[in-house]
N, C-alpha and C. Protein backbone atom coordinates (compact mmCIF):
# COMPACT_ATOMS: atom_id res chain seq x y z
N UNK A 1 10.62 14.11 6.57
CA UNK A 1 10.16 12.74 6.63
C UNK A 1 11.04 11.88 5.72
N UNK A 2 11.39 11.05 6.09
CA UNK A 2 12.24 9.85 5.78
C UNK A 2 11.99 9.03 4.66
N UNK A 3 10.43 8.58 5.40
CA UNK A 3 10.18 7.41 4.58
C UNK A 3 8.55 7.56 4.41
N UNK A 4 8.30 7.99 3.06
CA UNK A 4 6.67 8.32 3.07
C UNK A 4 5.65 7.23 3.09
N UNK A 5 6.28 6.54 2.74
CA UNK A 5 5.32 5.27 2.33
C UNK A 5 4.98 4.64 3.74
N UNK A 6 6.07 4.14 4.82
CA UNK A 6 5.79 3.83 5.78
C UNK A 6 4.80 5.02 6.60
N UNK A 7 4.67 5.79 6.41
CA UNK A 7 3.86 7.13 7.12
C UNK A 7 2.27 6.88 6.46
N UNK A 8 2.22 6.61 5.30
CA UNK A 8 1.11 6.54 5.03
C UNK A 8 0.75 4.84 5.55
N UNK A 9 1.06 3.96 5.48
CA UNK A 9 0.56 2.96 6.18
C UNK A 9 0.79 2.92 7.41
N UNK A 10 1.44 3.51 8.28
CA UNK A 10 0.77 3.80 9.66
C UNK A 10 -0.22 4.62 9.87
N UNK A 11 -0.33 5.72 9.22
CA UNK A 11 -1.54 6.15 9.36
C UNK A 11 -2.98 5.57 9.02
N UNK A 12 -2.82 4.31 8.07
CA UNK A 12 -4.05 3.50 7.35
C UNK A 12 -4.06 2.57 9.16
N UNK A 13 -2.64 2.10 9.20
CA UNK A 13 -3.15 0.81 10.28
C UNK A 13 -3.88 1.98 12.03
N UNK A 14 -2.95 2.97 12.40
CA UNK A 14 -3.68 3.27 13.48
C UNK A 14 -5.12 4.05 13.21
N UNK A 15 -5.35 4.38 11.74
CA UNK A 15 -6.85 4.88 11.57
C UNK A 15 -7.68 3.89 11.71
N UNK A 16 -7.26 2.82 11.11
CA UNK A 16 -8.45 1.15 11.48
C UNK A 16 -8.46 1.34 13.07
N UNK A 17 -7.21 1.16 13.87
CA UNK A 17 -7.74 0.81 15.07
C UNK A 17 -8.05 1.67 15.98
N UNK A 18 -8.78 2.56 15.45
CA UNK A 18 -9.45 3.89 16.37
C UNK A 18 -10.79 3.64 15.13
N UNK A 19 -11.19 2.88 14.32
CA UNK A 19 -12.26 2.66 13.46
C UNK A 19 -12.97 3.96 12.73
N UNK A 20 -11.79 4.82 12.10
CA UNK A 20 -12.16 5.90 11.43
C UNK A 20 -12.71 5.24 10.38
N UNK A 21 -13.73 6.32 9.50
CA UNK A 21 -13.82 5.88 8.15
C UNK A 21 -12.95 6.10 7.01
N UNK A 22 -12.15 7.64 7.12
CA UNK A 22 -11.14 7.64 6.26
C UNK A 22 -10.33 8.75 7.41
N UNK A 23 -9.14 8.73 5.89
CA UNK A 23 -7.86 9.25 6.86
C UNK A 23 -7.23 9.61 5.59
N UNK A 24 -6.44 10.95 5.85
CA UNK A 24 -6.09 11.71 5.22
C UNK A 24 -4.37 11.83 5.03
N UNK A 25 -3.43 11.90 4.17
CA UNK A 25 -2.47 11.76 3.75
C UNK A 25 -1.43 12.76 2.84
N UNK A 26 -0.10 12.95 3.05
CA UNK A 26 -0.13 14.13 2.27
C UNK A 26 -0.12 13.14 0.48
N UNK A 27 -0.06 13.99 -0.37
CA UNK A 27 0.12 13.56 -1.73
C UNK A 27 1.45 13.23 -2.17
N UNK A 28 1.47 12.14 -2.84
CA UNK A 28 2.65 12.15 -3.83
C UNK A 28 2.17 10.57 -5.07
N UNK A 29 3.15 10.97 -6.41
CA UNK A 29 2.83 9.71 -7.18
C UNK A 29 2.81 8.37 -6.71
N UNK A 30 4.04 8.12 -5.95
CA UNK A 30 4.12 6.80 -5.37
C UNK A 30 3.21 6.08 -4.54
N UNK A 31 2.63 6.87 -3.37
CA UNK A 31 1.88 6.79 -2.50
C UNK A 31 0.50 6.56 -3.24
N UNK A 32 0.09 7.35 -4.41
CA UNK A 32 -1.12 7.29 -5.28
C UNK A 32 -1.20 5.84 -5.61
N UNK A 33 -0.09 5.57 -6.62
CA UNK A 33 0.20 3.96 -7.13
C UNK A 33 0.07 2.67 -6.09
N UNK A 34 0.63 3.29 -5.16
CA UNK A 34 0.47 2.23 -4.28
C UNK A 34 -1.20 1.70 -3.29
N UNK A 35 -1.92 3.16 -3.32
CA UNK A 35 -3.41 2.94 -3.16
C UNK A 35 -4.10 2.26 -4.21
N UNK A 36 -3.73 2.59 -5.60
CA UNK A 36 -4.34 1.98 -6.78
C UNK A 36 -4.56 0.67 -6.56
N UNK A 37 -3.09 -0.34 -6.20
CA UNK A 37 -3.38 -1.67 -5.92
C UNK A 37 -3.86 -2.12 -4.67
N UNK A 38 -3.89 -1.32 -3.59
CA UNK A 38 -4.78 -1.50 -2.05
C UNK A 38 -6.46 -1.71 -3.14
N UNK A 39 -6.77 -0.36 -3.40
CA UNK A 39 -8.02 -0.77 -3.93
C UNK A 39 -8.45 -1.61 -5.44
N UNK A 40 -7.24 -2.16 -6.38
CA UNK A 40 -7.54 -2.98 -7.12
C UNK A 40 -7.71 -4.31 -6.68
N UNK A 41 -6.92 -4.49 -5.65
CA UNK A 41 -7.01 -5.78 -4.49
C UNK A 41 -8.35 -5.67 -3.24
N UNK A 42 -8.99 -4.60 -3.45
CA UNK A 42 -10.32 -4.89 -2.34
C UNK A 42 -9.54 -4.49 -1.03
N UNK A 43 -8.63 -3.85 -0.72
CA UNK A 43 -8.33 -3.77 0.76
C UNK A 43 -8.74 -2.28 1.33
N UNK A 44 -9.17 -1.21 0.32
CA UNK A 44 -9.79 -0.07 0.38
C UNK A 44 -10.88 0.38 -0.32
N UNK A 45 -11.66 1.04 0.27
CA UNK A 45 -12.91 1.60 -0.94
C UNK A 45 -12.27 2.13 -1.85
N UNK A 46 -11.26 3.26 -1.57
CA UNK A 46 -10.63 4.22 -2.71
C UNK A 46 -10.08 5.17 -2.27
N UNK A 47 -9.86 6.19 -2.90
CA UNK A 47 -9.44 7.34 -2.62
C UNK A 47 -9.47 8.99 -3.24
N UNK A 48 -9.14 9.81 -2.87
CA UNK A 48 -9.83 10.42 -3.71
C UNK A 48 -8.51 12.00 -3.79
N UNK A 49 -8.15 12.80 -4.65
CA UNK A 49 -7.13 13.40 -4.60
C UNK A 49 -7.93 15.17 -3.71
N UNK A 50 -7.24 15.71 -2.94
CA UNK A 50 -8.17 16.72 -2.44
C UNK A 50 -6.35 18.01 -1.90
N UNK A 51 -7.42 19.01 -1.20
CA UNK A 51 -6.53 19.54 -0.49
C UNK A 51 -6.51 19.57 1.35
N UNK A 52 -5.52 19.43 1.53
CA UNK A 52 -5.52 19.27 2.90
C UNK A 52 -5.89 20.32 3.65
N UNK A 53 -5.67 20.41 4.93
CA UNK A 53 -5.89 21.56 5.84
C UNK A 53 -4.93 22.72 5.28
N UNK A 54 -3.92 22.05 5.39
CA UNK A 54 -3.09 23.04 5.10
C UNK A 54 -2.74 23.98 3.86
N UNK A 55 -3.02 23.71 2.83
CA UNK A 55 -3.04 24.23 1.66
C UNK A 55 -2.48 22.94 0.85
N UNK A 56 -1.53 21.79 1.14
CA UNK A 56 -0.74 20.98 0.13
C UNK A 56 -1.85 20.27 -0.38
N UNK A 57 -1.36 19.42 -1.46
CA UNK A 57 -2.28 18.34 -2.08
C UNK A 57 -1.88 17.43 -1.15
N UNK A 58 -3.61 16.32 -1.01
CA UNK A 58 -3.91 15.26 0.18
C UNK A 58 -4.32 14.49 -0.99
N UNK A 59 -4.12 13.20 0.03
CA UNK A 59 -4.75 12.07 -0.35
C UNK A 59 -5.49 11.39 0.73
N UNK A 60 -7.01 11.60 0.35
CA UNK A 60 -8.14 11.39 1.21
C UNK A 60 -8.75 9.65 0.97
N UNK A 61 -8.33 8.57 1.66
CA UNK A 61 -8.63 7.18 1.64
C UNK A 61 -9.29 6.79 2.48
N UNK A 62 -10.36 6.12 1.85
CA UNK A 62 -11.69 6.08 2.78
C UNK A 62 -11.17 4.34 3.09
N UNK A 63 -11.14 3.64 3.91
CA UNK A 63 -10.73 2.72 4.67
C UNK A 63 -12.38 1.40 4.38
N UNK A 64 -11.72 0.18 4.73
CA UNK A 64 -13.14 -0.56 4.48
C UNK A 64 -12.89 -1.48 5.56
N UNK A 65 -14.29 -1.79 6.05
CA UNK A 65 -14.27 -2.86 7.04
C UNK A 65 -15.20 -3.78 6.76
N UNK A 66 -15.45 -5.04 7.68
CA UNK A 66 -16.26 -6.12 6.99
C UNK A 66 -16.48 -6.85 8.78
N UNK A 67 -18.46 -6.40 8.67
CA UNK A 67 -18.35 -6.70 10.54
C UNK A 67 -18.12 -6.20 11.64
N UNK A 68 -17.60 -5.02 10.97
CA UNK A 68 -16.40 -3.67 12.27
C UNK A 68 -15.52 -4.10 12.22
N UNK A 69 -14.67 -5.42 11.44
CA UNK A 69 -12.85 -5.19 11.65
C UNK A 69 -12.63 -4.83 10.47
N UNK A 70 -11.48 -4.41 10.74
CA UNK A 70 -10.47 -3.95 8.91
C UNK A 70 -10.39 -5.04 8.38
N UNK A 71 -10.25 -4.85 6.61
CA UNK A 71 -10.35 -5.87 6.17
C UNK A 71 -8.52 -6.18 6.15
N UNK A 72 -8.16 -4.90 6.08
CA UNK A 72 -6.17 -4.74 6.28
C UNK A 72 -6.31 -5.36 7.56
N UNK A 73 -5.22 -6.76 7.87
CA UNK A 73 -5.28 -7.22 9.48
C UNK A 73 -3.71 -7.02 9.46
N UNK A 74 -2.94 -7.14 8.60
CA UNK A 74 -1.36 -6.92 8.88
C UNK A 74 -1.10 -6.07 7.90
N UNK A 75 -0.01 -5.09 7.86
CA UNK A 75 0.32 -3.69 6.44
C UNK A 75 1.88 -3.91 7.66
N UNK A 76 2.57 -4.35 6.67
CA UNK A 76 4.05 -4.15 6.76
C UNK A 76 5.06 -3.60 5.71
N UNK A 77 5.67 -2.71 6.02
CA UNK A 77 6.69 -2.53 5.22
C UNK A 77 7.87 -3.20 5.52
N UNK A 78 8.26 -3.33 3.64
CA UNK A 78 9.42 -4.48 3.35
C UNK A 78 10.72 -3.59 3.38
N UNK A 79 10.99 -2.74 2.26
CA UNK A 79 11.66 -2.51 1.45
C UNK A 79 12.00 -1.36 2.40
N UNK A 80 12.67 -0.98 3.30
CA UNK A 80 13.03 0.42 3.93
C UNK A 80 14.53 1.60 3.99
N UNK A 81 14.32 2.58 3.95
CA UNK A 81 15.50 3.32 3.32
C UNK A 81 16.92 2.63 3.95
N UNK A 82 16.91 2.05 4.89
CA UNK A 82 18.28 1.90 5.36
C UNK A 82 18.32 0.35 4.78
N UNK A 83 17.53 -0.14 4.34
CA UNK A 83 17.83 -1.47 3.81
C UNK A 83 16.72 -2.45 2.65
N UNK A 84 16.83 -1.20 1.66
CA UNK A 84 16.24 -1.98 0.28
C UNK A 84 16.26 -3.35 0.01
N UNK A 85 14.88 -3.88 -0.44
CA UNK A 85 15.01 -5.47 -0.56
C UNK A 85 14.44 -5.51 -2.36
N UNK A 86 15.50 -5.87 -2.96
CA UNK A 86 15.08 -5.67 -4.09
C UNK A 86 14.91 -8.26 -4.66
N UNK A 87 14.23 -7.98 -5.42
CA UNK A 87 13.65 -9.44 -5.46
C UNK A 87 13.28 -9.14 -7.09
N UNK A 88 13.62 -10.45 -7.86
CA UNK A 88 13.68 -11.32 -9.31
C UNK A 88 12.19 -11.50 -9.70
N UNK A 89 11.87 -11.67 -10.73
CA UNK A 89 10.65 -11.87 -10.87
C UNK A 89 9.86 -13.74 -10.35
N UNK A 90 10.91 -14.24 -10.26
CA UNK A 90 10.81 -15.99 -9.79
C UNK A 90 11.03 -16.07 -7.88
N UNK A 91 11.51 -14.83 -7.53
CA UNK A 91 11.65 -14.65 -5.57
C UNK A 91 10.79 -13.24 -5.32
N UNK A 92 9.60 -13.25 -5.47
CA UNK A 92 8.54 -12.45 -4.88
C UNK A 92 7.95 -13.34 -4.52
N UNK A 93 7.72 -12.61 -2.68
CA UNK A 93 7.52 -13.38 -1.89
C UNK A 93 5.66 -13.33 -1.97
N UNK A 94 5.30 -14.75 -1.60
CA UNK A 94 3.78 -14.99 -1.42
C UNK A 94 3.86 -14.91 0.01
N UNK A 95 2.80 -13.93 0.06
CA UNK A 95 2.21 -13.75 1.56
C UNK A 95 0.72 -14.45 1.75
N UNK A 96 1.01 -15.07 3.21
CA UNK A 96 -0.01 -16.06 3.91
C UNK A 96 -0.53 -17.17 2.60
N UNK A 97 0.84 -18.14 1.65
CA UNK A 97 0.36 -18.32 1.14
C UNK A 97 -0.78 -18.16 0.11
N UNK A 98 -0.41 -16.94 -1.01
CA UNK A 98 -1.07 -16.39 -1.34
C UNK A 98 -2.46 -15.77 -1.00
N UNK A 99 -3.05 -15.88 0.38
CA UNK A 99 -4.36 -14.94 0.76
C UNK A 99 -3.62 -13.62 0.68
N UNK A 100 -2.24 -13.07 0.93
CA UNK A 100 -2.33 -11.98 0.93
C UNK A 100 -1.70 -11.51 -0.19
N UNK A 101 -1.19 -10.01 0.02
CA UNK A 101 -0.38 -9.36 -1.54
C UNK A 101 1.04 -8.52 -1.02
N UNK A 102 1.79 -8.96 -1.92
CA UNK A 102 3.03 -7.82 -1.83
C UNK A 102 3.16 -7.11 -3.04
N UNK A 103 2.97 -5.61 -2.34
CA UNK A 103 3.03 -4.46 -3.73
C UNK A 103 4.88 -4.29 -4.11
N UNK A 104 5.09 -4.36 -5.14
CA UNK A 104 6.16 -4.56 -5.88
C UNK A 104 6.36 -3.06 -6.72
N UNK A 105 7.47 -2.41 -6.84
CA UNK A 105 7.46 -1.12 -7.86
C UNK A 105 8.91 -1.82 -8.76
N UNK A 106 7.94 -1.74 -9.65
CA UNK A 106 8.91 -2.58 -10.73
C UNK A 106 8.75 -1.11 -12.00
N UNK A 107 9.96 -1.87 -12.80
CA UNK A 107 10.37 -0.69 -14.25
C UNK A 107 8.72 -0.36 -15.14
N UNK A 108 7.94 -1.29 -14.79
CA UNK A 108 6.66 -1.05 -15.49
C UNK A 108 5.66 -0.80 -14.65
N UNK A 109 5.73 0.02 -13.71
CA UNK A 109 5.13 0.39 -12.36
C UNK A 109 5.06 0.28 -11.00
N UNK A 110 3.95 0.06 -10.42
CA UNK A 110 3.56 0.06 -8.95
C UNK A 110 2.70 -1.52 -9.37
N UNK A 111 2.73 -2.87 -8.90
CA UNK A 111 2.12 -3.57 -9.27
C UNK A 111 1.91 -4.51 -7.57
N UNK A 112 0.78 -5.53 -7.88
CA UNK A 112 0.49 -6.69 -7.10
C UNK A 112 1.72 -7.92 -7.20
N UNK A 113 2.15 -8.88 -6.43
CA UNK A 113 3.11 -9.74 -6.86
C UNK A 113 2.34 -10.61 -7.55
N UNK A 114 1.00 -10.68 -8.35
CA UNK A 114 0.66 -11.75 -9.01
C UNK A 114 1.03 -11.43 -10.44
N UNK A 115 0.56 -9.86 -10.52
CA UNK A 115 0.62 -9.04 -12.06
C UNK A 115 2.54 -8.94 -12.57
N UNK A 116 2.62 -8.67 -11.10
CA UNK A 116 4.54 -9.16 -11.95
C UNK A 116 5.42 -10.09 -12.20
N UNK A 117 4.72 -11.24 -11.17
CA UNK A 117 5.10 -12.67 -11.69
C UNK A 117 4.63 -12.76 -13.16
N UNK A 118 3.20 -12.54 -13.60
CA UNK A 118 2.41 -12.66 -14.91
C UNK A 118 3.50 -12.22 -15.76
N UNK A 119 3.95 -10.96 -15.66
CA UNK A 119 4.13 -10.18 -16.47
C UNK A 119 6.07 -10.41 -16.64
N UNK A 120 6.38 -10.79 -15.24
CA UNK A 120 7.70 -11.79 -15.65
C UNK A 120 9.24 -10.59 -15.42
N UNK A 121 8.49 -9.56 -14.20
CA UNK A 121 9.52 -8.46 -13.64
C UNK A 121 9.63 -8.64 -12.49
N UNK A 122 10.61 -8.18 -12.05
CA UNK A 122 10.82 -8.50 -10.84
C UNK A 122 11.52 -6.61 -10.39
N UNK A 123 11.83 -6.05 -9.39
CA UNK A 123 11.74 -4.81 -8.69
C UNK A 123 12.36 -4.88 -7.04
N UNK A 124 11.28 -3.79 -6.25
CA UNK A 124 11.90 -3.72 -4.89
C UNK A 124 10.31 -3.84 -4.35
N UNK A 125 10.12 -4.79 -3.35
CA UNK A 125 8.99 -5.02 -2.50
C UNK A 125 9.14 -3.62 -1.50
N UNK A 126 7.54 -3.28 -1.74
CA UNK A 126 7.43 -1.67 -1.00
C UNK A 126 7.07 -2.14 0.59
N UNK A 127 6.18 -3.58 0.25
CA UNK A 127 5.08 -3.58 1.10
C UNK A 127 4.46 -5.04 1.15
N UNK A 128 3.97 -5.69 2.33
CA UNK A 128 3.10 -6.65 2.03
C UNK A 128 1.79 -6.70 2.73
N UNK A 129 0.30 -7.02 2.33
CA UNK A 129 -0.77 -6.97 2.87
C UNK A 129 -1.37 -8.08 3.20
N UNK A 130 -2.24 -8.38 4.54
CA UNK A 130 -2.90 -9.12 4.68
C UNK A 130 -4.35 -8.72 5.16
């Protein structure tokens, strides 16, 4: 696999639209960090660290809806192996006019683009949510 991160958010967007409750993932740090701010931002219940079918470590994310739709309506990836988008702490991009979020992995983590504007880093956009 190429590109993990995009694997795990396709698996979040086609689990919404078959209206699972959760959906299962293999493990890794990045992928962890990057759920942290899905659910510090309200776009997931959570998650929880487990083992998969197979014997590897999973990451089991229980998905949230509001009404029967997802509350995730767009999950795009930015930043992709054949063409890194790396961005200043003053050009992180606001999505839908701030209703939405772009997760940022900057030198002081996995962050929201509000916490790294705050905080005045700038990194490589993984991702943006609406």
């Amino acid at each position: 696999m190429n590109d993990p991160i995009a694997d795990m958010l396709t698996r979040i967007r086609n689990s919404q639209l078959r209206g699972k409750a959760t959906v299962e993932t293999p493990a890794s740090k990045l992928r962890a960090r990057v759920l942290d701010v899905l659910a510090d931002e309200g776009y997931i219940r959570g998650y929880e660290a487990t083992t998969g079918k197979d014997g590897h470590p999973a990451l089991n994310i229980e998905l949230k809806y509001y009404e029967g739709t997802p509350v995730i309506r767009e999950l795009k990836r930015v930043s992709k192996p054949g063409r890194r988008v790396y961005v200043g702490s003053s050009d992180i991009p606001v999505v839908r006019q701030g209703l939405g979020v772009s997760i940022v992995s900057t030198p002081r983590g996995v962050m929201s683009d509000a916490n790294a504007r705050s905080q005045n880093v700038g990194g490589e956009v993984l991702c943006t949510v609406f």
